[in-house]
PDB file of N, CA and C in Angstrom:
ATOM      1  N   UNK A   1      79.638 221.064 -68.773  1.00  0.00           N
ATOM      2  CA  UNK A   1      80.849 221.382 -68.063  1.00  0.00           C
ATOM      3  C   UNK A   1      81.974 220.533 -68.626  1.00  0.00           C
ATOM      4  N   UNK A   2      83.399 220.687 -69.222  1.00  0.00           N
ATOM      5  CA  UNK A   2      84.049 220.111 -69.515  1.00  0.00           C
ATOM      6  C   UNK A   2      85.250 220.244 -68.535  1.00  0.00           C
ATOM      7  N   UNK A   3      85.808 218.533 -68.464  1.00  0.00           N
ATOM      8  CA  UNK A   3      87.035 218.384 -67.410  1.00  0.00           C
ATOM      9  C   UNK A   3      87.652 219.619 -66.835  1.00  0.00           C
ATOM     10  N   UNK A   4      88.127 220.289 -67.706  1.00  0.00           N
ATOM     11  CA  UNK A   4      88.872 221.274 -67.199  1.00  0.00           C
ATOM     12  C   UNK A   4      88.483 222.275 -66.647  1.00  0.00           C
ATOM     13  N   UNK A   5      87.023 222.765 -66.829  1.00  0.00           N
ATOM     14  CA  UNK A   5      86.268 223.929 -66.044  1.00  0.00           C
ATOM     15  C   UNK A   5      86.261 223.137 -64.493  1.00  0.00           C
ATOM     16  N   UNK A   6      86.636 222.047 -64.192  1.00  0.00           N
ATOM     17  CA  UNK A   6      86.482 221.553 -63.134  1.00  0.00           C
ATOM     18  C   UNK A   6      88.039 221.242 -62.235  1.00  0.00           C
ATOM     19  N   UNK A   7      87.525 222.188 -60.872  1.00  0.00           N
ATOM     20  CA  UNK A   7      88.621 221.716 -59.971  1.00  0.00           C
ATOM     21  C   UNK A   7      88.261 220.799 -59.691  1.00  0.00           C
ATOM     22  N   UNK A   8      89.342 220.536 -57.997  1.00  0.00           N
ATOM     23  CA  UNK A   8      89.355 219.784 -57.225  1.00  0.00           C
ATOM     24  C   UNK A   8      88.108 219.120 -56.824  1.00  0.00           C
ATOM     25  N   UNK A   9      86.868 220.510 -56.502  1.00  0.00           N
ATOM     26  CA  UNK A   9      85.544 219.839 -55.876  1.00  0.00           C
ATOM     27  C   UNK A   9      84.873 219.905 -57.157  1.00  0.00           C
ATOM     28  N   UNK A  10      84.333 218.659 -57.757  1.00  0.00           N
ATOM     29  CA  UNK A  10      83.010 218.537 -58.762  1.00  0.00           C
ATOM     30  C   UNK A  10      81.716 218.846 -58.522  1.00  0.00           C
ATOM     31  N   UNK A  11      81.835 219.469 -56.714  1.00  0.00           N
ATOM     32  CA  UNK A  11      80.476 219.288 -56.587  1.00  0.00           C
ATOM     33  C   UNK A  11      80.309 220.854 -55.448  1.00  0.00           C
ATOM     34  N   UNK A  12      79.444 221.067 -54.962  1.00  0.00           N
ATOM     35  CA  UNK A  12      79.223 222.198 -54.301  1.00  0.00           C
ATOM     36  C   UNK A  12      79.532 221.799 -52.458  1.00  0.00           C
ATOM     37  N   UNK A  13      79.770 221.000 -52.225  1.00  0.00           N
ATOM     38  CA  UNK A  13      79.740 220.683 -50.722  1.00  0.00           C
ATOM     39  C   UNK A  13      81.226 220.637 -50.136  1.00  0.00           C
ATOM     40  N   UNK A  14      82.136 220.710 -51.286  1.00  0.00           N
ATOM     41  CA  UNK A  14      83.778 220.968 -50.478  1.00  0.00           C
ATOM     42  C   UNK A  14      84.527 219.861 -50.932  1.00  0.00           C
ATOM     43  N   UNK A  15      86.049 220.171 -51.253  1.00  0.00           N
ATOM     44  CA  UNK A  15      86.994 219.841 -51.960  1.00  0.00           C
ATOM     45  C   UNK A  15      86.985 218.457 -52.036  1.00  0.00           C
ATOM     46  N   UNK A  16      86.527 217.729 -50.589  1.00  0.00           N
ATOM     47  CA  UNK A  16      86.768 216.529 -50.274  1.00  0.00           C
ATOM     48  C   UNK A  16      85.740 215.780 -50.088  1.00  0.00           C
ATOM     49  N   UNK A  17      84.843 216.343 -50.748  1.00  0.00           N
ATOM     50  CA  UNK A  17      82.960 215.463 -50.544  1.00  0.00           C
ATOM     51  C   UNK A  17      82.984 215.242 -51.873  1.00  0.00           C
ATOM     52  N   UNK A  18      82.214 213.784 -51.887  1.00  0.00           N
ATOM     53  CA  UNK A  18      81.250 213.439 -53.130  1.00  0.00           C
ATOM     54  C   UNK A  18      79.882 213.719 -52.957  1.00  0.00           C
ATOM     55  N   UNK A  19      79.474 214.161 -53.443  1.00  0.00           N
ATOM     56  CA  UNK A  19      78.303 214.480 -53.973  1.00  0.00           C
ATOM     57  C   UNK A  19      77.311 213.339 -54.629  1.00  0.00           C
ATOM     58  N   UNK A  20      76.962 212.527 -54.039  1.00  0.00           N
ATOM     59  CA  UNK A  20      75.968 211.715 -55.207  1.00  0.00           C
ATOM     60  C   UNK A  20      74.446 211.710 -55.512  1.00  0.00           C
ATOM     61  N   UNK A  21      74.163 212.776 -54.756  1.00  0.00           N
ATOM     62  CA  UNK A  21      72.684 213.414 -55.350  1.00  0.00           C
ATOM     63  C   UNK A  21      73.396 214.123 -56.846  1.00  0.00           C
ATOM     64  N   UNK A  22      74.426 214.190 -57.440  1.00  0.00           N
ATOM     65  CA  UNK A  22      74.840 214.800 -58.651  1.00  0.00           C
ATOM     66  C   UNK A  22      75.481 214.089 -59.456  1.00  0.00           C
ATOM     67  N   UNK A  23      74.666 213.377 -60.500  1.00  0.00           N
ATOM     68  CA  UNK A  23      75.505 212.848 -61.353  1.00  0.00           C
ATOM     69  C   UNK A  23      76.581 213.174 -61.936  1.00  0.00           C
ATOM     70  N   UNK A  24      76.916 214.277 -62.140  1.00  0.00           N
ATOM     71  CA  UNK A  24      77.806 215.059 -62.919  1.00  0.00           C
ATOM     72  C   UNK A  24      79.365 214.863 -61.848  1.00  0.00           C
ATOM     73  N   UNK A  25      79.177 215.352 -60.476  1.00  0.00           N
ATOM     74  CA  UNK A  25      80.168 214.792 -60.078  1.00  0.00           C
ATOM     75  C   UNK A  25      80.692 213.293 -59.500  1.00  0.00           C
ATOM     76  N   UNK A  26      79.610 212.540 -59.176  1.00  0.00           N
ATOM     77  CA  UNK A  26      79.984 210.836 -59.327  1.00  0.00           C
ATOM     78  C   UNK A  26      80.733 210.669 -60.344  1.00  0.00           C
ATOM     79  N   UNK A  27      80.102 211.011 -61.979  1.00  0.00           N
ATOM     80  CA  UNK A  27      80.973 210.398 -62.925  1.00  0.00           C
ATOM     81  C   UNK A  27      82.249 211.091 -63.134  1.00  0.00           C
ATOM     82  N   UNK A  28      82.484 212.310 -62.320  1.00  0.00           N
ATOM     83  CA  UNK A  28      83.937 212.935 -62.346  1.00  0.00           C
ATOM     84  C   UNK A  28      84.753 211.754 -61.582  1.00  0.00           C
ATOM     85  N   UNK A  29      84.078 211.874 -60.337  1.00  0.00           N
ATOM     86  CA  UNK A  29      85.179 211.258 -59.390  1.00  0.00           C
ATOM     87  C   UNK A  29      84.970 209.642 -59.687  1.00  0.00           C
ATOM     88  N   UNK A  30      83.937 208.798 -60.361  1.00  0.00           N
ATOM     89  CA  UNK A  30      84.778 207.857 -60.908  1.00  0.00           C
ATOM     90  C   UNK A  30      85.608 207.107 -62.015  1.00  0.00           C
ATOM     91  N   UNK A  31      85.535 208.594 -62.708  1.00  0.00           N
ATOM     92  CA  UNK A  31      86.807 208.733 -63.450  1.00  0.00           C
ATOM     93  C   UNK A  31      87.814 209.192 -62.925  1.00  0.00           C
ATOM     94  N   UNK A  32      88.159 209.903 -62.002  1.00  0.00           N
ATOM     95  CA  UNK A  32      89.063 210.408 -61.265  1.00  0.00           C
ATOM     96  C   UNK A  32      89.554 208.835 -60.626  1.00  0.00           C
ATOM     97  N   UNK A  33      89.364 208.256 -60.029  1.00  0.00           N
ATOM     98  CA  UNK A  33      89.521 206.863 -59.084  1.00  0.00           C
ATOM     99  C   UNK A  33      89.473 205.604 -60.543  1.00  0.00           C
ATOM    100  N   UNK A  34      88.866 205.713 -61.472  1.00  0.00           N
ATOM    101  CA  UNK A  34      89.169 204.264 -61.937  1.00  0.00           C
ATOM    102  C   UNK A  34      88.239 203.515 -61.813  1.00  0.00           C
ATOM    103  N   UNK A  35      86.823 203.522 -61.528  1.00  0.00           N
ATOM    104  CA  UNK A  35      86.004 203.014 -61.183  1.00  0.00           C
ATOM    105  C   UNK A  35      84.208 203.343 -61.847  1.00  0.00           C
ATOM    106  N   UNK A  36      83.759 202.448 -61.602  1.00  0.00           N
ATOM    107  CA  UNK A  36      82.143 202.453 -62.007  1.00  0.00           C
ATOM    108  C   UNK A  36      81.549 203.601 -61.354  1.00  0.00           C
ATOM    109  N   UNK A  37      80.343 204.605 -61.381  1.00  0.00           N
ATOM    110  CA  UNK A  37      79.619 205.653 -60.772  1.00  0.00           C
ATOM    111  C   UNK A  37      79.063 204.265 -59.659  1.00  0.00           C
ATOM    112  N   UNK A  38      78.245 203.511 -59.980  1.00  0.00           N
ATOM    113  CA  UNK A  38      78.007 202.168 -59.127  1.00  0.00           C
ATOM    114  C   UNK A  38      79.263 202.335 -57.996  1.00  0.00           C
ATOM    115  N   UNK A  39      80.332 202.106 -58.430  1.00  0.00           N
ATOM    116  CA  UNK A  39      81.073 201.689 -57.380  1.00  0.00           C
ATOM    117  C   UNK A  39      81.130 202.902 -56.127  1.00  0.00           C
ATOM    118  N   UNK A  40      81.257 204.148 -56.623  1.00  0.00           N
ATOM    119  CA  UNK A  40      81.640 205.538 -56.081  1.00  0.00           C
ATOM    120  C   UNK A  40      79.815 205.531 -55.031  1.00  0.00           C
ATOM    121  N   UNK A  41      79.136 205.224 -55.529  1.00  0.00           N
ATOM    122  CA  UNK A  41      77.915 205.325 -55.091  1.00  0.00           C
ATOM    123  C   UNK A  41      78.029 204.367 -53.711  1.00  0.00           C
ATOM    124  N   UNK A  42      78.076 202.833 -53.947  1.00  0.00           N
ATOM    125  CA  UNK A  42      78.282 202.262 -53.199  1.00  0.00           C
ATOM    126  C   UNK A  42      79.344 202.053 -52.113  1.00  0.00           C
ATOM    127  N   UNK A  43      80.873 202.859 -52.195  1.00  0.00           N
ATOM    128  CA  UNK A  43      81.767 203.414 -51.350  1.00  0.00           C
ATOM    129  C   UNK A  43      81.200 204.475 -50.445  1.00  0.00           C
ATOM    130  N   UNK A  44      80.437 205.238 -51.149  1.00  0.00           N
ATOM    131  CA  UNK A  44      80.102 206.685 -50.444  1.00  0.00           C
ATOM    132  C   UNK A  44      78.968 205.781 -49.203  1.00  0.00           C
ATOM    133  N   UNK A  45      78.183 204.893 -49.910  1.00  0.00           N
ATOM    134  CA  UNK A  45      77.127 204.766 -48.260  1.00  0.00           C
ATOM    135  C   UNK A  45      78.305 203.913 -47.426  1.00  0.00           C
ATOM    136  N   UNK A  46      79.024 203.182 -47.756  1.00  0.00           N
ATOM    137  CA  UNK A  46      79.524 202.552 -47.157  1.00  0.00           C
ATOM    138  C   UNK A  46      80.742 203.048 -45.837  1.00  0.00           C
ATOM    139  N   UNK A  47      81.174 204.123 -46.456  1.00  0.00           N
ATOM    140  CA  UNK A  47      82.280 204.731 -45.479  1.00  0.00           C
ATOM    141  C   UNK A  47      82.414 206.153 -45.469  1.00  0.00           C
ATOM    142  N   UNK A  48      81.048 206.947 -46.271  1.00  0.00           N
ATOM    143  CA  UNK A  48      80.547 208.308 -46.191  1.00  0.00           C
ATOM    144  C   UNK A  48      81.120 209.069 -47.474  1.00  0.00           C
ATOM    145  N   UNK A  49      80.938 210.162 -47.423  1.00  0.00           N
ATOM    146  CA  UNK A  49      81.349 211.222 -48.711  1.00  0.00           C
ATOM    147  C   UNK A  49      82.726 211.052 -48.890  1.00  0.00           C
ATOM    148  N   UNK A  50      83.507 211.739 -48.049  1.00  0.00           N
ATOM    149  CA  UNK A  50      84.843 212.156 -47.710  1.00  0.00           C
ATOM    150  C   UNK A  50      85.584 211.167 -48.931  1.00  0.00           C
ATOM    151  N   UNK A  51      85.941 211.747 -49.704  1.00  0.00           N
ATOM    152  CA  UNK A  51      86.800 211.669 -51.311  1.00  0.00           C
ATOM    153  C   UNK A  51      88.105 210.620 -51.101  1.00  0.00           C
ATOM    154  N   UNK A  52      88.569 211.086 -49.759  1.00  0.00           N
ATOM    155  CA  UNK A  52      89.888 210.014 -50.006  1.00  0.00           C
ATOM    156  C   UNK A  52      89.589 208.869 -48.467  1.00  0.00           C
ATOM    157  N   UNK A  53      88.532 208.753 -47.615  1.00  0.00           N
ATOM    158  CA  UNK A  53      88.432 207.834 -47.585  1.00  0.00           C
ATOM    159  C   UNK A  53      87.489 206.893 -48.506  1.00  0.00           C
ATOM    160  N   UNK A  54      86.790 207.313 -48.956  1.00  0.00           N
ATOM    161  CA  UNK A  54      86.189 206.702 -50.538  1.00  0.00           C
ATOM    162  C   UNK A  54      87.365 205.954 -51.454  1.00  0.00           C
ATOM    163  N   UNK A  55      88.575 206.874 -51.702  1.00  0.00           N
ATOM    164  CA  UNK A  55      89.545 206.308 -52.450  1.00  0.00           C
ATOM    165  C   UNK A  55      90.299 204.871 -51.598  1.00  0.00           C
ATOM    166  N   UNK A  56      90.494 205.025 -50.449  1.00  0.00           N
ATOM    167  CA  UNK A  56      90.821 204.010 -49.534  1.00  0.00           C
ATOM    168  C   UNK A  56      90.073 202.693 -49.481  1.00  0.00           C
ATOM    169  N   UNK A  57      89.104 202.851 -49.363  1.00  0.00           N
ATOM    170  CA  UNK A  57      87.888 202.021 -49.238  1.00  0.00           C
ATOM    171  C   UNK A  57      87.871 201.191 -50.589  1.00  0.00           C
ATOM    172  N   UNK A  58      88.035 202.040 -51.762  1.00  0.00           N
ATOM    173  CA  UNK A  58      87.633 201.534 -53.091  1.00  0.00           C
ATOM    174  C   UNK A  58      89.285 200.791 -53.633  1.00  0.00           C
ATOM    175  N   UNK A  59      90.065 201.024 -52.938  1.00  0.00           N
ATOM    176  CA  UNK A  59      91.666 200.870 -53.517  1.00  0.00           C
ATOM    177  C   UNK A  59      92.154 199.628 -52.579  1.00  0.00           C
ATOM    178  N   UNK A  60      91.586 199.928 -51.266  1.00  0.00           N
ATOM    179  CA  UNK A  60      92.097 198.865 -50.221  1.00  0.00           C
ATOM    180  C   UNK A  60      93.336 199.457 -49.330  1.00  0.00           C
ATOM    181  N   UNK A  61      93.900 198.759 -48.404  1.00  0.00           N
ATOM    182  CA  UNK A  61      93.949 199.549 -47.238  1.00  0.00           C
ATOM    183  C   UNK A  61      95.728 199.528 -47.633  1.00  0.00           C
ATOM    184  N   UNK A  62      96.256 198.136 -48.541  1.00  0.00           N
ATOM    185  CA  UNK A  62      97.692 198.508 -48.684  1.00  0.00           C
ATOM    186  C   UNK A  62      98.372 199.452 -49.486  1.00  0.00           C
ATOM    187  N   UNK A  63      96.764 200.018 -50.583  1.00  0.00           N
ATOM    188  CA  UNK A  63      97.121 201.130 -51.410  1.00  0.00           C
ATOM    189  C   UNK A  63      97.594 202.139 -50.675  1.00  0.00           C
ATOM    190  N   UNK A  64      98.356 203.339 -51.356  1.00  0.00           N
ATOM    191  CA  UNK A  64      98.081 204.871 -51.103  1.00  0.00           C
ATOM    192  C   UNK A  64      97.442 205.811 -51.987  1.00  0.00           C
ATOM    193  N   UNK A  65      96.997 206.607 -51.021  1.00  0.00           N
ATOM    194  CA  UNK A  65      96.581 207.934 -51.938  1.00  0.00           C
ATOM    195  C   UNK A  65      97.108 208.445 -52.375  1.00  0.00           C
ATOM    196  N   UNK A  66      96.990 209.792 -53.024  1.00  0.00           N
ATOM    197  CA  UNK A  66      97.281 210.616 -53.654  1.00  0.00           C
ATOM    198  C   UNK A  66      97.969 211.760 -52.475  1.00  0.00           C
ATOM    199  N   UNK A  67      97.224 211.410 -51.904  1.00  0.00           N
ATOM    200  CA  UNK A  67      98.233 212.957 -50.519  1.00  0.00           C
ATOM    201  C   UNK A  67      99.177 212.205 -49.760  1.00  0.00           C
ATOM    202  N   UNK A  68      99.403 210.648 -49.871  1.00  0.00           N
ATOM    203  CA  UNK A  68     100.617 210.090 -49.425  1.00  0.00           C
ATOM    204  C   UNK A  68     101.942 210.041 -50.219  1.00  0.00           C
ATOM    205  N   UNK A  69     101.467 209.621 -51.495  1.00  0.00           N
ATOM    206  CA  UNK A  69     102.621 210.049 -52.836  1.00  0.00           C
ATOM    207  C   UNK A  69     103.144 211.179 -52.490  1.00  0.00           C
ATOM    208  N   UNK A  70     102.150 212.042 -52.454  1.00  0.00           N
ATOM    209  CA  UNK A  70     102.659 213.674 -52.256  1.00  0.00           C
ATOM    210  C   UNK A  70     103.214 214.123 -50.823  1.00  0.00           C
ATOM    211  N   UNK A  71     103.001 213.745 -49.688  1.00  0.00           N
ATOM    212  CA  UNK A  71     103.690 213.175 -49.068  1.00  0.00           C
ATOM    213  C   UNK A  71     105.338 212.706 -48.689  1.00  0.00           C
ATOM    214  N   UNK A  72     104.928 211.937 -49.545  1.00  0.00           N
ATOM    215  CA  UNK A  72     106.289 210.458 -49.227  1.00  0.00           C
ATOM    216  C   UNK A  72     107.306 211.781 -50.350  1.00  0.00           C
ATOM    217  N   UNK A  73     107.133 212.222 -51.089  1.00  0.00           N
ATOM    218  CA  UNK A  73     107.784 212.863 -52.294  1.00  0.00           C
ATOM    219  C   UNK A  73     108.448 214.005 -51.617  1.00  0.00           C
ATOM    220  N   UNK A  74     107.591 214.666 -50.670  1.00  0.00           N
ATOM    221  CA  UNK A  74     108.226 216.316 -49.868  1.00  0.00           C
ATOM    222  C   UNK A  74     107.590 217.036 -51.000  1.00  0.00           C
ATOM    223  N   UNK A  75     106.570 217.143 -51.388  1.00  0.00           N
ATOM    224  CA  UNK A  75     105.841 217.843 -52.100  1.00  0.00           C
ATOM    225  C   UNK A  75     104.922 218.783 -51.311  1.00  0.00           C
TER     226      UNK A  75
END
């Protein structure tokens, strides 16, 4: 599968789940985030699937996301 055959969801369970029974999408989304598959693995038990509290969790709480940029912008 190359980057671009890939939306939003890398994985079969919905736009905003990680998947880590699937390698294929861990190492999307921690390239997507900036981070180790380790790390994405260890976010996900820690504060569940859900993609952007994963990003929260892994970024810290004074960061923003990506749907706050977009957001704050009137996008």
């Amino acid at each position: 599968m190359h980057n671009e055959d890939v939306n939003l969801a890398p994985n079969a369970t919905g736009p905003d789940q990680i998947d880590t029974g699937s390698d294929e999408a861990v190492r999307i989304w921690a390239e997507r985030l900036a981070v180790s598959p380790d790390q994405i693995k260890a976010a996900v038990a820690e504060v569940g699937d859900r993609a952007s509290d994963v990003e929260l969790h892994l970024k810290g709480s004074r960061s923003t996301t990506t749907d706050d940029r977009i957001e704050a912008a009137g996008i």
